[in-house]
Protein backbone atom coordinates (compact mmCIF):
# COMPACT_ATOMS: atom_id res chain seq x y z
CA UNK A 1 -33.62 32.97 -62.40
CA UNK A 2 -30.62 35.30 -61.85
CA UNK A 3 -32.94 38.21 -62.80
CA UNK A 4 -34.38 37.66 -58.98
CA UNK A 5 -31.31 38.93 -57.72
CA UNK A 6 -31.20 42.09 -56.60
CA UNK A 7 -28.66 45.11 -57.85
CA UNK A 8 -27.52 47.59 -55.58
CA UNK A 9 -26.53 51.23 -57.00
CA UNK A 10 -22.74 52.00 -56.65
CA UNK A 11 -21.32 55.52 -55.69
CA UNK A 12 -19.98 56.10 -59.10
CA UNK A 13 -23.80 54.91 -61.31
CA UNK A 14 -22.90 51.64 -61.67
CA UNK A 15 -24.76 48.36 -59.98
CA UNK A 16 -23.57 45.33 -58.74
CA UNK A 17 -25.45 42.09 -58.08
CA UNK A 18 -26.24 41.53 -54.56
CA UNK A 19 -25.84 37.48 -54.11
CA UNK A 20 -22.28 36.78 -56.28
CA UNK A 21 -20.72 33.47 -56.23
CA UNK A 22 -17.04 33.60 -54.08
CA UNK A 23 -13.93 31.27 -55.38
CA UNK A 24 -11.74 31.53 -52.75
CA UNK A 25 -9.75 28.49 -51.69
CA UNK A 26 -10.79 26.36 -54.87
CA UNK A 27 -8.30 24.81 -56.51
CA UNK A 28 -7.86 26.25 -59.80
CA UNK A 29 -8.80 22.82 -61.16
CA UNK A 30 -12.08 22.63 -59.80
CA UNK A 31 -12.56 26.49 -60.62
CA UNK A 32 -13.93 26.37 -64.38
CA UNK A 33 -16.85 23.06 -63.31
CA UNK A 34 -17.57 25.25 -59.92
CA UNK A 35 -18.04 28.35 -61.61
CA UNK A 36 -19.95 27.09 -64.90
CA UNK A 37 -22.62 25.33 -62.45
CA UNK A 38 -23.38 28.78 -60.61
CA UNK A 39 -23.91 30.55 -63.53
CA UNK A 40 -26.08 27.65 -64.98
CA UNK A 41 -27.89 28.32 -61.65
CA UNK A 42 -28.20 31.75 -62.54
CA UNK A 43 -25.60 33.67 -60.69
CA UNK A 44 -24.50 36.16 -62.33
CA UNK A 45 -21.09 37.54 -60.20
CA UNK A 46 -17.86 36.21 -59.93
CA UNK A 47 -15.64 37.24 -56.90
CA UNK A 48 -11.93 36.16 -57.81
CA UNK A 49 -8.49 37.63 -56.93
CA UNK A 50 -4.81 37.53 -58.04
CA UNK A 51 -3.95 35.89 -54.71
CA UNK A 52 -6.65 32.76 -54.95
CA UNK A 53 -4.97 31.87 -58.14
CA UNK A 54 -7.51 30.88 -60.83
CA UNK A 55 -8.24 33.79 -62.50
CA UNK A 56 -7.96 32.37 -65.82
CA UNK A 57 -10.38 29.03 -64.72
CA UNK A 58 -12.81 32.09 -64.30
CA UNK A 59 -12.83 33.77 -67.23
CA UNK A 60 -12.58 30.07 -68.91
CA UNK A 61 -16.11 29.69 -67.12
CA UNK A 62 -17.53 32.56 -68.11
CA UNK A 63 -16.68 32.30 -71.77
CA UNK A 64 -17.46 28.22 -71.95
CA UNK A 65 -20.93 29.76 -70.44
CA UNK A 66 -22.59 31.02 -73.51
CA UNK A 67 -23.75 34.45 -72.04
CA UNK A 68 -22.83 37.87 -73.11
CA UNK A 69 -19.93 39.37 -71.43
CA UNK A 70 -21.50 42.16 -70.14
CA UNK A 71 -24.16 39.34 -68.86
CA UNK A 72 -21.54 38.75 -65.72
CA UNK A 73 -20.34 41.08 -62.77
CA UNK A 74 -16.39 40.57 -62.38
CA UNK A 75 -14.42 40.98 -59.78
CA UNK A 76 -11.00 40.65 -59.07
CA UNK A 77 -8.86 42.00 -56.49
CA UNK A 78 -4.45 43.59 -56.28
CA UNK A 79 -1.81 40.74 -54.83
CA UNK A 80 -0.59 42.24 -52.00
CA UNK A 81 3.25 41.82 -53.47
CA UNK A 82 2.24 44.58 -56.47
CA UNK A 83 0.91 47.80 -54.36
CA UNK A 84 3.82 49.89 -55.98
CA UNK A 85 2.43 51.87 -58.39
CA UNK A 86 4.09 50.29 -61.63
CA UNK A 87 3.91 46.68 -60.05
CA UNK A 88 -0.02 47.55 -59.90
CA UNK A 89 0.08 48.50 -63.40
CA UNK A 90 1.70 45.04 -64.58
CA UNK A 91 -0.60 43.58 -62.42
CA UNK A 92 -3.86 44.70 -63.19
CA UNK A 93 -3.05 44.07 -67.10
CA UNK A 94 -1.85 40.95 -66.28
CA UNK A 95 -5.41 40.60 -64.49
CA UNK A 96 -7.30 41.55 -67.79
CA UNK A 97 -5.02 38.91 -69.98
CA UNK A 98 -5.35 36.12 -67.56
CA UNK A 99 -9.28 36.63 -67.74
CA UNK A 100 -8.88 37.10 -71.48
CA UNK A 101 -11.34 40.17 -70.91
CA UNK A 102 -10.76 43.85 -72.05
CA UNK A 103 -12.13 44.88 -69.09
CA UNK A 104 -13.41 43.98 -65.64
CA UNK A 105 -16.82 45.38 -63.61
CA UNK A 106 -14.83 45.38 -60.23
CA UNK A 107 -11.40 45.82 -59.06
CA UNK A 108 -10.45 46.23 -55.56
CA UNK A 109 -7.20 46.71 -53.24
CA UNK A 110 -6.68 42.95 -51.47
CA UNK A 111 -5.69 44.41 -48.19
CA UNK A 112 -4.53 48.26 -46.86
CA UNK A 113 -1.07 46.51 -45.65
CA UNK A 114 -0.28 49.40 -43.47
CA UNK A 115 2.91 48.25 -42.07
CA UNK A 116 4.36 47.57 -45.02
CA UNK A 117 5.12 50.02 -48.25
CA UNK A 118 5.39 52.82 -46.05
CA UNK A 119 1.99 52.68 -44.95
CA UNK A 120 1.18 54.30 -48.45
CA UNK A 121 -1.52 52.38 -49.74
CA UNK A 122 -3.13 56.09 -51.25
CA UNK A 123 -0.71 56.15 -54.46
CA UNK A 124 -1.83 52.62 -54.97
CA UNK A 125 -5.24 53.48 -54.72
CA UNK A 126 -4.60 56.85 -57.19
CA UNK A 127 -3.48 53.76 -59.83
CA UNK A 128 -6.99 51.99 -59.71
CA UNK A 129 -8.17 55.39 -60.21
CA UNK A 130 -6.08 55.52 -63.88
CA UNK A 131 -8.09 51.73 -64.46
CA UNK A 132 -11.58 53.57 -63.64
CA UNK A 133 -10.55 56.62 -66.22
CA UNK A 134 -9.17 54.44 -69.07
CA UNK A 135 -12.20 52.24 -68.67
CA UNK A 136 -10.58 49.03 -67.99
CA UNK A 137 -12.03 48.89 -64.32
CA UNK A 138 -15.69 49.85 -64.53
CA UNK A 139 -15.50 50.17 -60.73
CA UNK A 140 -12.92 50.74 -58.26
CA UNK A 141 -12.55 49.70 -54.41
CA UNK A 142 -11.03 48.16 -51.48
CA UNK A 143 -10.92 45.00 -49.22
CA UNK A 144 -10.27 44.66 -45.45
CA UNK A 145 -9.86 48.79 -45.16
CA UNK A 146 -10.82 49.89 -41.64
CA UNK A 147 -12.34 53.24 -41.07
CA UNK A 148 -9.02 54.80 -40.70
CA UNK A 149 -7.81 53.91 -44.01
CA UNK A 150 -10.99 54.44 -45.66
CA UNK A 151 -10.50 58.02 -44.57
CA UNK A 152 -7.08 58.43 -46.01
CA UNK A 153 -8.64 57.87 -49.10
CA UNK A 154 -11.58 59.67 -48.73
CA UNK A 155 -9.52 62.76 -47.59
CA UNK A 156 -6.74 62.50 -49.69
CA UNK A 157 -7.90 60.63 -53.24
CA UNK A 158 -10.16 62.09 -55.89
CA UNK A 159 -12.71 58.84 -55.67
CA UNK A 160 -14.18 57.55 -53.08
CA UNK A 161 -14.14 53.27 -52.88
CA UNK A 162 -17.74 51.62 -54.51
CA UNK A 163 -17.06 49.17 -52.28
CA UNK A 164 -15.10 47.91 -48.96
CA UNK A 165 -15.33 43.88 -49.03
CA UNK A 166 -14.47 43.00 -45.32
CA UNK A 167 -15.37 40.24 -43.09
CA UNK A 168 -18.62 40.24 -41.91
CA UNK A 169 -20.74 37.52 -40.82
CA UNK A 170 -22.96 36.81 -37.38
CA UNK A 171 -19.99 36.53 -35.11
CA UNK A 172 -18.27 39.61 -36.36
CA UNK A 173 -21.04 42.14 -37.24
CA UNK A 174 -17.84 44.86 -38.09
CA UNK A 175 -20.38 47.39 -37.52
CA UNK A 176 -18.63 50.30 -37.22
CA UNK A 177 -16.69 49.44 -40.81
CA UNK A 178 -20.68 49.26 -42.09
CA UNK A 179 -21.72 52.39 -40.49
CA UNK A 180 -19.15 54.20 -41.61
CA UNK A 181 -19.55 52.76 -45.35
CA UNK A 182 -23.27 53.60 -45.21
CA UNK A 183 -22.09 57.22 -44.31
CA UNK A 184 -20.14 57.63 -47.13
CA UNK A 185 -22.31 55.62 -49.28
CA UNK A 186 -19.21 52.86 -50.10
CA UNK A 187 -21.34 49.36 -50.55
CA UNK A 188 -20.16 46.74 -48.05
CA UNK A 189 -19.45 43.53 -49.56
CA UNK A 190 -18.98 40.44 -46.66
CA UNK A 191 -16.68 37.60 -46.88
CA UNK A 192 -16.85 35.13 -45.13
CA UNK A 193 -20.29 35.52 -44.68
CA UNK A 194 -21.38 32.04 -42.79
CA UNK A 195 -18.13 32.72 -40.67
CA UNK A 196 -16.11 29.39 -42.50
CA UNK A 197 -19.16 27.25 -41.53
CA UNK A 198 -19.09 28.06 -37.96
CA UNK A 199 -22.11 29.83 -37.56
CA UNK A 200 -23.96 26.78 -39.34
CA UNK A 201 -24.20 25.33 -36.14
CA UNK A 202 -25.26 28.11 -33.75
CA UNK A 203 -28.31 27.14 -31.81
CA UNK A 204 -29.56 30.07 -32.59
CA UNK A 205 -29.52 30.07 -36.18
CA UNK A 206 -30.45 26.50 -35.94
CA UNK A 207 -33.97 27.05 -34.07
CA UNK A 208 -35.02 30.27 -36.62
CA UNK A 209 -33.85 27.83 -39.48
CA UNK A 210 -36.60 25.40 -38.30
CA UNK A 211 -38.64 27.47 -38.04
CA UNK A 212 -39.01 29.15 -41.45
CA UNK A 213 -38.29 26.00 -43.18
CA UNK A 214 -34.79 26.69 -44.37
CA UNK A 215 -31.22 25.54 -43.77
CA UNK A 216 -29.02 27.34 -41.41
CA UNK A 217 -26.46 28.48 -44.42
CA UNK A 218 -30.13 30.05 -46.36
CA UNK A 219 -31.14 31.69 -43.12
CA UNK A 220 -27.02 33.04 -42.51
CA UNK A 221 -27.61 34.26 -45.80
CA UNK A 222 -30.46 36.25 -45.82
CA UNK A 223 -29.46 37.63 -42.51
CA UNK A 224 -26.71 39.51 -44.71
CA UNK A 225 -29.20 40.33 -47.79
CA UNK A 226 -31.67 41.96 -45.34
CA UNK A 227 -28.84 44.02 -44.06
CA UNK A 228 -28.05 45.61 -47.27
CA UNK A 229 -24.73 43.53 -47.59
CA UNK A 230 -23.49 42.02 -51.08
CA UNK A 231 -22.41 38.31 -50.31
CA UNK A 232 -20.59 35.58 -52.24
CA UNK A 233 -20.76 32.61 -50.52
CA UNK A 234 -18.21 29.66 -52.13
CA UNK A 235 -18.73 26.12 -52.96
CA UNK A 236 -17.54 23.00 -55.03
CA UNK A 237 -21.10 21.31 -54.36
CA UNK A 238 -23.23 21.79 -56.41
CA UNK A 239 -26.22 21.15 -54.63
CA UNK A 240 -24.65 23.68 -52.02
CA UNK A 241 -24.01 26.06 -54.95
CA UNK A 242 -28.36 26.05 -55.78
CA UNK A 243 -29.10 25.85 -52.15
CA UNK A 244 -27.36 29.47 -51.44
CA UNK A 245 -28.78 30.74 -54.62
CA UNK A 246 -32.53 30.27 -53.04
CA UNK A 247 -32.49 33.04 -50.62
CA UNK A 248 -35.05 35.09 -52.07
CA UNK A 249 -38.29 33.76 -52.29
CA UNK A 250 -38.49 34.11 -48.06
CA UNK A 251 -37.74 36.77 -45.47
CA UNK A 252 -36.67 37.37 -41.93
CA UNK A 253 -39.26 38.95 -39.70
CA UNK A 254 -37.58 41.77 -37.27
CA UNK A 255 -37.15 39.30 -34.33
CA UNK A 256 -35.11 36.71 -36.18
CA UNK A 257 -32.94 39.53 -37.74
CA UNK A 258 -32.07 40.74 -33.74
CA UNK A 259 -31.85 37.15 -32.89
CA UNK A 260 -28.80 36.36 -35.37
CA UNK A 261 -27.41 40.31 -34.85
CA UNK A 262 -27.15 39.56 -30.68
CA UNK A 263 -24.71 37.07 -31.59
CA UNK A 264 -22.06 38.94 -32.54
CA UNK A 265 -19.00 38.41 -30.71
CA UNK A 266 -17.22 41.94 -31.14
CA UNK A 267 -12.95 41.40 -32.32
CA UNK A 268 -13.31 38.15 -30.71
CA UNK A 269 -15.38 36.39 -33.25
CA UNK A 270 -12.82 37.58 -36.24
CA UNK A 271 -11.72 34.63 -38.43
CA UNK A 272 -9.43 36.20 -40.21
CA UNK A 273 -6.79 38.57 -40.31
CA UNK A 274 -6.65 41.59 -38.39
CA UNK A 275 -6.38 44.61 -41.38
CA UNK A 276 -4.49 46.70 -38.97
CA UNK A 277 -1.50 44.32 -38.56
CA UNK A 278 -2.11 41.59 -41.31
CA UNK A 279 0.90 41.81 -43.70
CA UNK A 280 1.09 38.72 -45.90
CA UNK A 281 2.77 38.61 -49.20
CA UNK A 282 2.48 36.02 -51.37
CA UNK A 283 6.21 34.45 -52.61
C-alpha cells in the first residue's frame, strides 16, 4: 500500500513522500506502538523533532519495523535553544545518535526566532548546509519561515530550503508563504493540517464529506494533497491512523476544492504561533 503514495521532487533531486505520519504531542511512550502501526499501514514518513521529545521511540519504530532503512523518509527538526552554530552541531549529532541512524532524509530549522540570536538565523542555516555536504542530512530546510526570512536565505545562503513546513490548513490557507514557495520551487509541507480538529466540524466540510462518502478529516486531507502540499497528520488511534492513510483512491472535483479554500479565515484563523514574534525556548 504505501507505494500509492505519491513523491514529490525536491529542489536539490531528492523526493519526499507526500502523506507522512506527524508525532507531535505524543508522549514518547506511546511513540514506538503509534509509529510501528503507521508503517504497518504503509506509511512510509516520519515527521519528528528535537522539541516533541521522542526521537529515539522513532527510530525504535522504524528499526522494530523490519523494513530497510532507506525504506523510510525521516525527518527531524533544530530545538530552538541550539541555533548557535556549534550548539547546532551538538545537536544535530545528537539527533543522528538518538535515532541510532547515520543519517537522516530531512532536517529542518524548528522556527526563524527572529527576535532572538540577533535575528541571525542565516549562520544557522549555513550549518545545515555542512549536514547536506557531509551527507548526514540528505535534505535541508526550514519550519514556520515567512517570506521575509525565506529571502534572507535565498539572498544570502548558497542553498535554497527543500522545504518550508508551516501551518496550513482550511482556516489559514498562508497563501502568500505557498506562493512564494512555489516561486522558488521550496515544497510546502502543512502542519496542522485539519487545524487541531477544528475544521472537522465545519459545515462546510461536513456537507462535501457526505457527499463523496468520506469523513470530514479524509476530505480535510485531500483538500491539502490536491493542493500540492505534503501533510502528516498525527494520531494514537489506530483506526484514525488507517483512516488518514485512505486519501487516495477518491478526488475533489473543482467546486469542493473552492468550497473548503473560501473558508479561510486570513491571520485570524492561525492556531499557532505567530513566526514573526514566536520566541519559545525549551528549558
Amino acid at each position: 500500500m504505501a507505494n500509492t503514495i505519491p513523491r514529490i521532487s525536491l529542489n536539490d533531486g531528492n523526493t519526499i513522500p507526500q502523506l507522512g505520519f506527524g508525532v507531535f504531542q505524543i508522549e514518547p511512550r506511546d511513540t514506538a506502538a503509534a509509529v510501528g502501526r503507521a508503517l504497518e499501514i504503509g506509511y512510509r514518513h516520519i515527521d519528528t523533532a528535537q522539541m516533541y521529545g521522542n526521537e529515539a521511540e522513532v527510530g525504535q519504530a522504524i528499526r522494530g519495523s523490519g523494513l530497510d532503512r532507506g525504506e523510510v523518509f525521516v525527518t527531524s527538526k533544530l530545538s530552538n535553544a541550539f541555533h548557535r552554530p556549534d550548539d547546532a552541531r551538538k545537536a544535530f549529532e545528537s539527533t543522528l545518535s538518538t535515532l541510532k541512524m547515520d543519517y537522516i532524509d530531512l532536517f529542518l530549522i524548528h522556527w526563524p526566532l527572529p527576535t532572538l540570536y540577533d535575528g541571525d538565523f542565516v549562520s544557522t542555516w549555513q550549518t545545515l548546509e555542512e549536514f547536506q555536504r557531509d551527507g548526514r542530512a540528505r535534505s535541508i530546510g526550514v519550519s514556520n519561515f515567512q517570506v521575509a526570512h525565506l529571502e534572507r536565505l535565498i539572498t544570502e545562503a548558497r542553498v535554497v530550503p527543500a522545504v518550508n513546513q508551516v501551518e496550513v490548513h482550511p482556516y489559514f490557507g498562508n497563501e502568500e508563504v505557498r506562493a512564494y514557495g512555489r516561486k522558488h520551487n521550496v515544497i510546502t509541507e502543512a502542519w496542522s493540517p485539519i487545524a487541531q480538529g477544528n475544521v472537522l466540524s465545519d459545515p462546510t466540510v461536513a456537507d462535501i464529506a457526505e457527499l463523496v462518502g468520506r469523513t470530514p478529516a479524509q476530505v480535510v486531507l485531500r483538500w491539502h494533497i490536491q493542493r500540492g502540499d505534503v501533510i502528516f497528520p498525527k494520531s494514537t488511534t489506530p483506526e484514525r491512523i488507517e483512516e488518514n492513510f485512505r486519501i487516495f483512491d477518491f478526488e475533489l472535483d473543482d467546486a469542493a476544492m473552492e468550497r473548503i479554500t473560501s473558508l479561510d479565515r486570513g491571520a485570524a484563523g492561525r492556531q499557532g504561533g505567530d513566526p514573526d514574534t514566536f520566541d519559545y525556548l525549551p528549558a
